[in-house]
N, C-alpha and C. Protein backbone atom coordinates (compact mmCIF):
# COMPACT_ATOMS: atom_id res chain seq x y z
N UNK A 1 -7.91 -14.04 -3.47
CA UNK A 1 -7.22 -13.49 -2.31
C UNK A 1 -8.04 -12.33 -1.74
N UNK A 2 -8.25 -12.24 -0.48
CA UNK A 2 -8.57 -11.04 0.28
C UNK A 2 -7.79 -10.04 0.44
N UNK A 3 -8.83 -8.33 0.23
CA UNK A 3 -8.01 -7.42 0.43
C UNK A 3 -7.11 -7.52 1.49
N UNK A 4 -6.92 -7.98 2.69
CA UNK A 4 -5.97 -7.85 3.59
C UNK A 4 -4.68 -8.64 3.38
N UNK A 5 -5.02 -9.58 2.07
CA UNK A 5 -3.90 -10.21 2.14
C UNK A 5 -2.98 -9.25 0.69
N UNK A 6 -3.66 -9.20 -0.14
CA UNK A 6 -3.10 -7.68 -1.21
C UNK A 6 -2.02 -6.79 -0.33
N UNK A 7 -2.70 -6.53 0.84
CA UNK A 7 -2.09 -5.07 1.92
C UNK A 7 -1.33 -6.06 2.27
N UNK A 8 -1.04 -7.05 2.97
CA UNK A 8 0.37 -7.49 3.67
C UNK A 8 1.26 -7.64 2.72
N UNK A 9 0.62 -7.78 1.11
CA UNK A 9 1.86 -8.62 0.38
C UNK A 9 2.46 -6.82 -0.41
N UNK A 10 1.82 -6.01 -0.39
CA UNK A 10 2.47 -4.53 -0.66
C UNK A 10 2.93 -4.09 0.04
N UNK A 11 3.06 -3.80 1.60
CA UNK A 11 3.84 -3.35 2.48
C UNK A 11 5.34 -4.88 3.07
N UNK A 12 5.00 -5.93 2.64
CA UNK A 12 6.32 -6.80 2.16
C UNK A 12 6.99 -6.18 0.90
N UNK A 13 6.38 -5.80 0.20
CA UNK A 13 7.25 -5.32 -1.00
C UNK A 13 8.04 -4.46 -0.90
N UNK A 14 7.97 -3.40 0.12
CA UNK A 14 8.77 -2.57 0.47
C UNK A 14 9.51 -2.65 1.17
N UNK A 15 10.03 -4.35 1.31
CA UNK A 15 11.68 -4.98 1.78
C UNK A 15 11.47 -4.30 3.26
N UNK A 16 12.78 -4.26 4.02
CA UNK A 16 12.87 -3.72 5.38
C UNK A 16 12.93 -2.35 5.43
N UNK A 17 12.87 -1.85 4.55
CA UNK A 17 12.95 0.02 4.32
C UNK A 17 11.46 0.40 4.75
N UNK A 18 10.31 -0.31 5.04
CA UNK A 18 8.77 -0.07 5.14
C UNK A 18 8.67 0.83 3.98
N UNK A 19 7.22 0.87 4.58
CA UNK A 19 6.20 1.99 3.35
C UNK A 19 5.53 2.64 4.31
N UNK A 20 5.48 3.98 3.99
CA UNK A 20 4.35 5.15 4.68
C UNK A 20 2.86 4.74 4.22
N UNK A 21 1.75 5.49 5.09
CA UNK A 21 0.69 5.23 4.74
C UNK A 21 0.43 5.74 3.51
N UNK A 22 1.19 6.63 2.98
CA UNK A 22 0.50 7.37 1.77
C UNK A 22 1.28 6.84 0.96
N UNK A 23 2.08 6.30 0.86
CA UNK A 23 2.73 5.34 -0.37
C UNK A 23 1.88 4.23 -0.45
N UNK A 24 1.16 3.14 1.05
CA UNK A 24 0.95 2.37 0.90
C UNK A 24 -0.69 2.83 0.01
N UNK A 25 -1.01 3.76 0.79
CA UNK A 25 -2.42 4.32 -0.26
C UNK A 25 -2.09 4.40 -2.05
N UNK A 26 -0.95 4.86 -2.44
CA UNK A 26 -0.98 5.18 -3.44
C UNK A 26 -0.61 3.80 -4.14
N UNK A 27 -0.25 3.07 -3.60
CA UNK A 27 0.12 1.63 -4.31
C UNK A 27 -0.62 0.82 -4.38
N UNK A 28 -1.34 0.72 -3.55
CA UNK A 28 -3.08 -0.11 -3.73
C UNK A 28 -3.91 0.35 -4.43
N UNK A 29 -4.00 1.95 -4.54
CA UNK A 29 -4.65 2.35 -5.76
C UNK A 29 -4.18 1.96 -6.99
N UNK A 30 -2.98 1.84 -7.18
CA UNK A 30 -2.77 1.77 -8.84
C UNK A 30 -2.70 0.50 -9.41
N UNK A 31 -2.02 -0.71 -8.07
CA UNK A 31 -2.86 -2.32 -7.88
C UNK A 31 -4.65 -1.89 -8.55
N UNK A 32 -5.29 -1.67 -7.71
CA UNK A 32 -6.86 -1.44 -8.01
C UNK A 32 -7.62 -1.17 -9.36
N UNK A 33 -6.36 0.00 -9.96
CA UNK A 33 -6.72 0.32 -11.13
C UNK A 33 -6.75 -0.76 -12.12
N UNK A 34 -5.02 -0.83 -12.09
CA UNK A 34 -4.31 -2.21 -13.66
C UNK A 34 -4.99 -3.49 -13.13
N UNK A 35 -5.13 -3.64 -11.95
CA UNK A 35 -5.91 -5.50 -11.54
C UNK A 35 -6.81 -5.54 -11.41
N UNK A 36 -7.57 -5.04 -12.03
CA UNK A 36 -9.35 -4.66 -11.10
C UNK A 36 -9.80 -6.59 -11.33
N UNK A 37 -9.58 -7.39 -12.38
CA UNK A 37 -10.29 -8.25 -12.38
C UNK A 37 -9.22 -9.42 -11.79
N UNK A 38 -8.47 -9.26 -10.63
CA UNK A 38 -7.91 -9.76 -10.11
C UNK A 38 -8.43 -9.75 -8.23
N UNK A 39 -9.12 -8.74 -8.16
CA UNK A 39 -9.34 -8.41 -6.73
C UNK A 39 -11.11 -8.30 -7.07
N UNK A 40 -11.50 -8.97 -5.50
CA UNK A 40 -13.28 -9.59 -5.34
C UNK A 40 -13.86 -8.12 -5.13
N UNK A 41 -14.96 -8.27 -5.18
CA UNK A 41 -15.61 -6.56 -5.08
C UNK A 41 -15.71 -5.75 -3.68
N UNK A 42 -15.13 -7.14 -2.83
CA UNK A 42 -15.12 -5.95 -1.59
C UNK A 42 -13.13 -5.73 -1.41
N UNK A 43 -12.91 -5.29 -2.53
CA UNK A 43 -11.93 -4.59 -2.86
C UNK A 43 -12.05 -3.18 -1.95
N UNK A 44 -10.90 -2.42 -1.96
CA UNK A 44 -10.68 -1.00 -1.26
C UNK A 44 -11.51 0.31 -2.37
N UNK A 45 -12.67 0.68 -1.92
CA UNK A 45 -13.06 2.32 -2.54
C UNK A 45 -11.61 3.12 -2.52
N UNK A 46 -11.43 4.07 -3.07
CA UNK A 46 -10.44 5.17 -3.30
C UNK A 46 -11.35 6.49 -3.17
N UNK A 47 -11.38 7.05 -2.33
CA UNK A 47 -12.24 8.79 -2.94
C UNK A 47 -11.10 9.59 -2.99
N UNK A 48 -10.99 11.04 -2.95
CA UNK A 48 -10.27 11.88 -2.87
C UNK A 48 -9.79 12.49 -1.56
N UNK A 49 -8.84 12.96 -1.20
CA UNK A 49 -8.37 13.04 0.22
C UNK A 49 -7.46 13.97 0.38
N UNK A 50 -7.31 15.27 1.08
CA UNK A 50 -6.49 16.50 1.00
C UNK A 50 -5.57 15.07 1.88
N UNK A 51 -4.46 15.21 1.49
CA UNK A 51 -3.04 14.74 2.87
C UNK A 51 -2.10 15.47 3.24
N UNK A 52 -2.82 17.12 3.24
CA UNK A 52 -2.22 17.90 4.02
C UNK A 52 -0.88 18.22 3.57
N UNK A 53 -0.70 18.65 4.89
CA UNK A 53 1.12 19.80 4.85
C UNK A 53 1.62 18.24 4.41
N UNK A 54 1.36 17.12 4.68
CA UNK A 54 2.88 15.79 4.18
C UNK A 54 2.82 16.02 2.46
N UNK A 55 2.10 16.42 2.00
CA UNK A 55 1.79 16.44 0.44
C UNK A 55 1.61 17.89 0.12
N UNK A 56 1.83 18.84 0.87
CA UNK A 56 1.82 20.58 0.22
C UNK A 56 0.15 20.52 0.02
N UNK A 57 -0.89 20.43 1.00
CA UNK A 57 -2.18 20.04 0.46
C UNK A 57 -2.26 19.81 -1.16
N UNK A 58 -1.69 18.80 -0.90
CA UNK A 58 -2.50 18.07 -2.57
C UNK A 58 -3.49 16.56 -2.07
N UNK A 59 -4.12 16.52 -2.85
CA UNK A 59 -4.95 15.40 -3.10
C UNK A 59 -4.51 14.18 -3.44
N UNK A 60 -5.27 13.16 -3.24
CA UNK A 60 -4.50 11.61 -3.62
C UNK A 60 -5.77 10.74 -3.45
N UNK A 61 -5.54 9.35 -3.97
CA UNK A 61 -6.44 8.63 -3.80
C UNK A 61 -6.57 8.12 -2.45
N UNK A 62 -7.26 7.64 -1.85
CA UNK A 62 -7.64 7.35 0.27
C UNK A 62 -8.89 6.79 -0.19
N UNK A 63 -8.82 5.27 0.95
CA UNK A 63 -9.28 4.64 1.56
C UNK A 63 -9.42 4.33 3.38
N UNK A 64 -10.45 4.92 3.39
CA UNK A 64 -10.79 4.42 5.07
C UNK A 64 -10.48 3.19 5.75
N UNK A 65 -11.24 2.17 4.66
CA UNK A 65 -11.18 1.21 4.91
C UNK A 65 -9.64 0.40 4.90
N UNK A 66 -9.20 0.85 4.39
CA UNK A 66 -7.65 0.30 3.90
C UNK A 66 -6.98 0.26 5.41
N UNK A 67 -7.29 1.70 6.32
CA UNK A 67 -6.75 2.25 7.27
C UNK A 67 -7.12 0.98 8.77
N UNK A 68 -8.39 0.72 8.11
CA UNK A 68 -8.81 -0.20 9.16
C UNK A 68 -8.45 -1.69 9.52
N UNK A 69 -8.20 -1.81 8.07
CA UNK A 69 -7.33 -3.44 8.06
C UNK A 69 -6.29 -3.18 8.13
N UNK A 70 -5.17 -2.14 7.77
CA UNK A 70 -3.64 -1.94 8.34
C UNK A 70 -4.01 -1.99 9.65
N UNK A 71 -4.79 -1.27 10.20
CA UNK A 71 -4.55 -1.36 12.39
C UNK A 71 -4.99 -2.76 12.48
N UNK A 72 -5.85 -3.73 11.78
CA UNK A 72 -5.72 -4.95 12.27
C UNK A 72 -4.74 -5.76 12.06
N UNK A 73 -3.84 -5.55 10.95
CA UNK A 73 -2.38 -5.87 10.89
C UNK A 73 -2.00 -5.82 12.22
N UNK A 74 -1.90 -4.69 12.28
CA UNK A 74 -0.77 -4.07 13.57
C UNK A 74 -1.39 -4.81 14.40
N UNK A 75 -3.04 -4.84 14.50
CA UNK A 75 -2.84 -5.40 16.40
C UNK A 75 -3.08 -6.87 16.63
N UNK A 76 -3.15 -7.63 14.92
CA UNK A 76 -2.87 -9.14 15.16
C UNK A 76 -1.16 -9.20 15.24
N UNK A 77 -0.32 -8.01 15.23
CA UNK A 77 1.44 -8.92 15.33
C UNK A 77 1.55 -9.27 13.91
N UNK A 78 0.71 -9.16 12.94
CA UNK A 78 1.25 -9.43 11.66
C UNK A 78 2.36 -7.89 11.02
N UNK A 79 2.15 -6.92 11.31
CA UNK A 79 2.45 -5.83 10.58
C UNK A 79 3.00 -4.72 11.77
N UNK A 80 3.96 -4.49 11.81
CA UNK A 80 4.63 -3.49 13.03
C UNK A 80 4.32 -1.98 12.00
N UNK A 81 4.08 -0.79 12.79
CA UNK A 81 4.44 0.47 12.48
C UNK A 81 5.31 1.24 13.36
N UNK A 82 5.96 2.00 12.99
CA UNK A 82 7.35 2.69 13.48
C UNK A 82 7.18 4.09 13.10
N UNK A 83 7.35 5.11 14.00
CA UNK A 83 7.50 6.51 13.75
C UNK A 83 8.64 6.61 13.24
N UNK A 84 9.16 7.80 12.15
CA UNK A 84 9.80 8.20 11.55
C UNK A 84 10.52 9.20 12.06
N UNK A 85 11.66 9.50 12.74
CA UNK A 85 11.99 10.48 13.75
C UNK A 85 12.34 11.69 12.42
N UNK A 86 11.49 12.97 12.74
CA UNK A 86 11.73 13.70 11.64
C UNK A 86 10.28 14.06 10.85
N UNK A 87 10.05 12.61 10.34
CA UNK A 87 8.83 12.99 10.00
C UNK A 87 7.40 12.88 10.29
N UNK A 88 6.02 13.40 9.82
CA UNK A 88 4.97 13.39 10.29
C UNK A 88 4.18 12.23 10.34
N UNK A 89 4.69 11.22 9.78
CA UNK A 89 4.51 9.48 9.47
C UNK A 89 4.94 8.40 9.76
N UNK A 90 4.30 7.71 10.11
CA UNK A 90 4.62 6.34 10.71
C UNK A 90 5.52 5.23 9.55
N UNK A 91 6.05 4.51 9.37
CA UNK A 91 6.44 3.34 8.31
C UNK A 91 5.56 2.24 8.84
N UNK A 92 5.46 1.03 8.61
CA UNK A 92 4.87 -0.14 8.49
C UNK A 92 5.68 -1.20 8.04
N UNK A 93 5.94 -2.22 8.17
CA UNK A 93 7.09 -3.57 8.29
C UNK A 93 6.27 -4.38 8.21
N UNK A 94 6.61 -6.01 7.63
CA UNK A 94 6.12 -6.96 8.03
C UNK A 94 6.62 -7.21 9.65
N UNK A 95 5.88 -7.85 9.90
CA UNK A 95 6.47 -8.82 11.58
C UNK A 95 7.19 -10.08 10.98
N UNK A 96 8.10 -10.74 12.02
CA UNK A 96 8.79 -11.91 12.08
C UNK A 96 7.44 -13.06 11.66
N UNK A 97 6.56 -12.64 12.54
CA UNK A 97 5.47 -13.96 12.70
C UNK A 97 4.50 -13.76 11.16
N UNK A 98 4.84 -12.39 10.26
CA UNK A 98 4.57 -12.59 9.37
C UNK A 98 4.94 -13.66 8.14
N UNK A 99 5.60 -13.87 8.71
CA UNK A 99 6.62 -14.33 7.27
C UNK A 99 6.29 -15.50 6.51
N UNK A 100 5.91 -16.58 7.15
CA UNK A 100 5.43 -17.68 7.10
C UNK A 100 4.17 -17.98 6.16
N UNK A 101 3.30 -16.74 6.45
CA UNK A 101 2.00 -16.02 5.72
C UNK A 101 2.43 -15.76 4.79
N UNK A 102 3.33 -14.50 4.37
CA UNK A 102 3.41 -14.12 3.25
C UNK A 102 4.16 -14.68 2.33
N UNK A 103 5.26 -15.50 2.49
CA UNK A 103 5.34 -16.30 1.66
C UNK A 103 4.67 -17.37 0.71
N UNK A 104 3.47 -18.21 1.43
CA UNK A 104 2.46 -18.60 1.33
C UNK A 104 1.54 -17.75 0.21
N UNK A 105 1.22 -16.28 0.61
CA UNK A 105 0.50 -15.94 0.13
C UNK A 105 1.20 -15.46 -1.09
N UNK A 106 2.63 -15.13 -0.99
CA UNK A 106 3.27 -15.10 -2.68
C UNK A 106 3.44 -16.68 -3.61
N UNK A 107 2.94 -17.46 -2.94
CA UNK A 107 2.68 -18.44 -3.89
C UNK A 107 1.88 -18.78 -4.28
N UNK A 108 0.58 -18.35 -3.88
CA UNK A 108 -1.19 -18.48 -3.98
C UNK A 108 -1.52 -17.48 -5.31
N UNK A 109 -0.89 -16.44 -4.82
CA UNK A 109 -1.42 -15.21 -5.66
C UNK A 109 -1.17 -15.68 -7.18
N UNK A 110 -1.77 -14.85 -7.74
CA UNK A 110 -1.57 -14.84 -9.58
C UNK A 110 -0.11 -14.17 -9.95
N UNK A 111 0.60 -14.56 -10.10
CA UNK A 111 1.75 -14.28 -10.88
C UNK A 111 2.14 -12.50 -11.36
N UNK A 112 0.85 -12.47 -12.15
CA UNK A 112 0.74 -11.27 -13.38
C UNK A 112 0.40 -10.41 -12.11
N UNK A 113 -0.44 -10.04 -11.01
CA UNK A 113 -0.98 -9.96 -9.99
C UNK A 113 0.05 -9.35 -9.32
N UNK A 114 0.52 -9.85 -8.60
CA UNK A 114 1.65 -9.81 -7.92
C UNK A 114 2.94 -9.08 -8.36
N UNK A 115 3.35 -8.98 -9.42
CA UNK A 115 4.57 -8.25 -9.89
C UNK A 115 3.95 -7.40 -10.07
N UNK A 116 3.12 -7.11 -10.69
CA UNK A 116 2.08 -5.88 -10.84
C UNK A 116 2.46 -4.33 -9.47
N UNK A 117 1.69 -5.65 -8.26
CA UNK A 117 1.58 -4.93 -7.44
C UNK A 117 3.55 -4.70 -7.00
N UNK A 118 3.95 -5.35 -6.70
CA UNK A 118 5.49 -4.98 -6.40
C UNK A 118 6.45 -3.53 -7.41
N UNK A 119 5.33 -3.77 -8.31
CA UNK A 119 5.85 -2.50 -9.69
C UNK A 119 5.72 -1.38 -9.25
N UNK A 120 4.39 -1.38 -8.51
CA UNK A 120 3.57 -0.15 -8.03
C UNK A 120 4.05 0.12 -6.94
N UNK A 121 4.78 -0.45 -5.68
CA UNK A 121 5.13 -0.26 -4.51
C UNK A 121 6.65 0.04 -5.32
N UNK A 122 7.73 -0.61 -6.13
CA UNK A 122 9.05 0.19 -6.30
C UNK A 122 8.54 1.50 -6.41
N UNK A 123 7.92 1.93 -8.00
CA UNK A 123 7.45 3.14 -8.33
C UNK A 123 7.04 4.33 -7.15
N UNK A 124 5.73 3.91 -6.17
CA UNK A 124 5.30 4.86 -5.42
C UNK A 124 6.52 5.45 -4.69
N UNK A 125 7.15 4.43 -4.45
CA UNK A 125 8.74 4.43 -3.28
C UNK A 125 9.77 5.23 -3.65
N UNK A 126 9.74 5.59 -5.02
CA UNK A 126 11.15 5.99 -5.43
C UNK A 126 10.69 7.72 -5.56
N UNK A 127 9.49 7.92 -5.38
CA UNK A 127 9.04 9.29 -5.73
C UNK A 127 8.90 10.56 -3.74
N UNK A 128 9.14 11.02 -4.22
CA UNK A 128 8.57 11.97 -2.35
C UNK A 128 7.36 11.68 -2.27
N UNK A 129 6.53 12.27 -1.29
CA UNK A 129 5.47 11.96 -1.02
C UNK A 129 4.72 12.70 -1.87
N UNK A 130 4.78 14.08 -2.12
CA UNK A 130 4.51 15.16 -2.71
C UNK A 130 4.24 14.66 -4.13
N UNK A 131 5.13 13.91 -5.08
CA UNK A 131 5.56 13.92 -6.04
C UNK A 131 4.42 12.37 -6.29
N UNK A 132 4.57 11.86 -5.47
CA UNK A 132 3.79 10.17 -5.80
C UNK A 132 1.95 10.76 -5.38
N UNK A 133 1.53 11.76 -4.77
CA UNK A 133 0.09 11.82 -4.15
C UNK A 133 -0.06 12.63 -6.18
N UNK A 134 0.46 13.49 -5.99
CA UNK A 134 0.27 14.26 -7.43
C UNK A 134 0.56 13.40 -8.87
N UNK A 135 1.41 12.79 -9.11
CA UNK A 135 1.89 11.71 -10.30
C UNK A 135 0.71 10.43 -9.78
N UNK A 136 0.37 10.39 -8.93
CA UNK A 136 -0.84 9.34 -9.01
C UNK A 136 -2.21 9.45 -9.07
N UNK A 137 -2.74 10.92 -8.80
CA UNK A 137 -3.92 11.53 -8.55
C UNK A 137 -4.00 12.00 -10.22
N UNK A 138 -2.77 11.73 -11.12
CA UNK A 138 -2.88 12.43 -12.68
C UNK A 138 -3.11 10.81 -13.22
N UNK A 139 -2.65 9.66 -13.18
CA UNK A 139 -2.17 8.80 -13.87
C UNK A 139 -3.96 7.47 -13.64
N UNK A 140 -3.76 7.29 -15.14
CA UNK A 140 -4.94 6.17 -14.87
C UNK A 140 -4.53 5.25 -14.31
N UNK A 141 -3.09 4.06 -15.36
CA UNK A 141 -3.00 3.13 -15.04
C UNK A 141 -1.32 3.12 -15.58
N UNK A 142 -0.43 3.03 -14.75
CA UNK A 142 1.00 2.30 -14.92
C UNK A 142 1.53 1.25 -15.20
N UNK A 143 2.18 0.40 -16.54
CA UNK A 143 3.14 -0.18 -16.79
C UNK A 143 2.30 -0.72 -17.79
């Protein structure tokens, strides 16, 4: 599977509630970590990344590239983003015209793979932002 299809099937995981970018960062990282021999080598780099006042400047794992295939989400109609009235962040949704795809692609994927990653998207989700950039910037590998 291609990284872009990893990213549609983690921001599906986060049901109709979406995922912020920095959840969705922090959940592909920890996918990256526990699956490394599940994902091809042009997998997502992680470096280090202040995320500012949304995180009390703390640090977290960030990918550029990650950023670049979410906007091609968005501007193929696969992946909607939505401002957060309130806060400094956008959410992210599948699209309607997604669906068809990702189902598909939850049946392609590896099993072990896949719950994996859905583990990592409950987890990042249930924490603040603050709390998931810091508990993930400490943690090697979860579950």
């Amino acid at each position: 599977m291609t990284r872009d299809e990893w990213l549609v099937l983690a921001i599906a995981a986060a049901d109709e509630d979406g995922i912020s970018p920095i959840q969705l960062q922090q959940s592909v990282f920890l996918f990256s970590l526990k699956r490394e021999k599940d994902l091809g080598p042009d997998f997502y780099d992680f470096e280090p990344h202040n995320y500012g006042s949304a995180a009390k400047e703390a640090e977290g794992p960030f990918s550029q590239t990650l950023y670049a295939d979410l906007d091609a989400l968005v501007a193929d109609g696969l992946v909607s983003k939505s401002w957060q009235p309130g806060e400094p962040w956008s959410v992210f949704r599948p699209t309607e015209r997604a669906n068809d795809w990702i189902k598909d692609l939850r049946r392609e994927a590896q099993k072990d793979a896949l719950s994996y990653l859905e583990e990592a998207v409950a987890w990042v989700r249930q924490l603040s932002v603050y709390e998931s950039v810091h508990k993930t910037a400490s943690i090697r590998v979860i579950g």
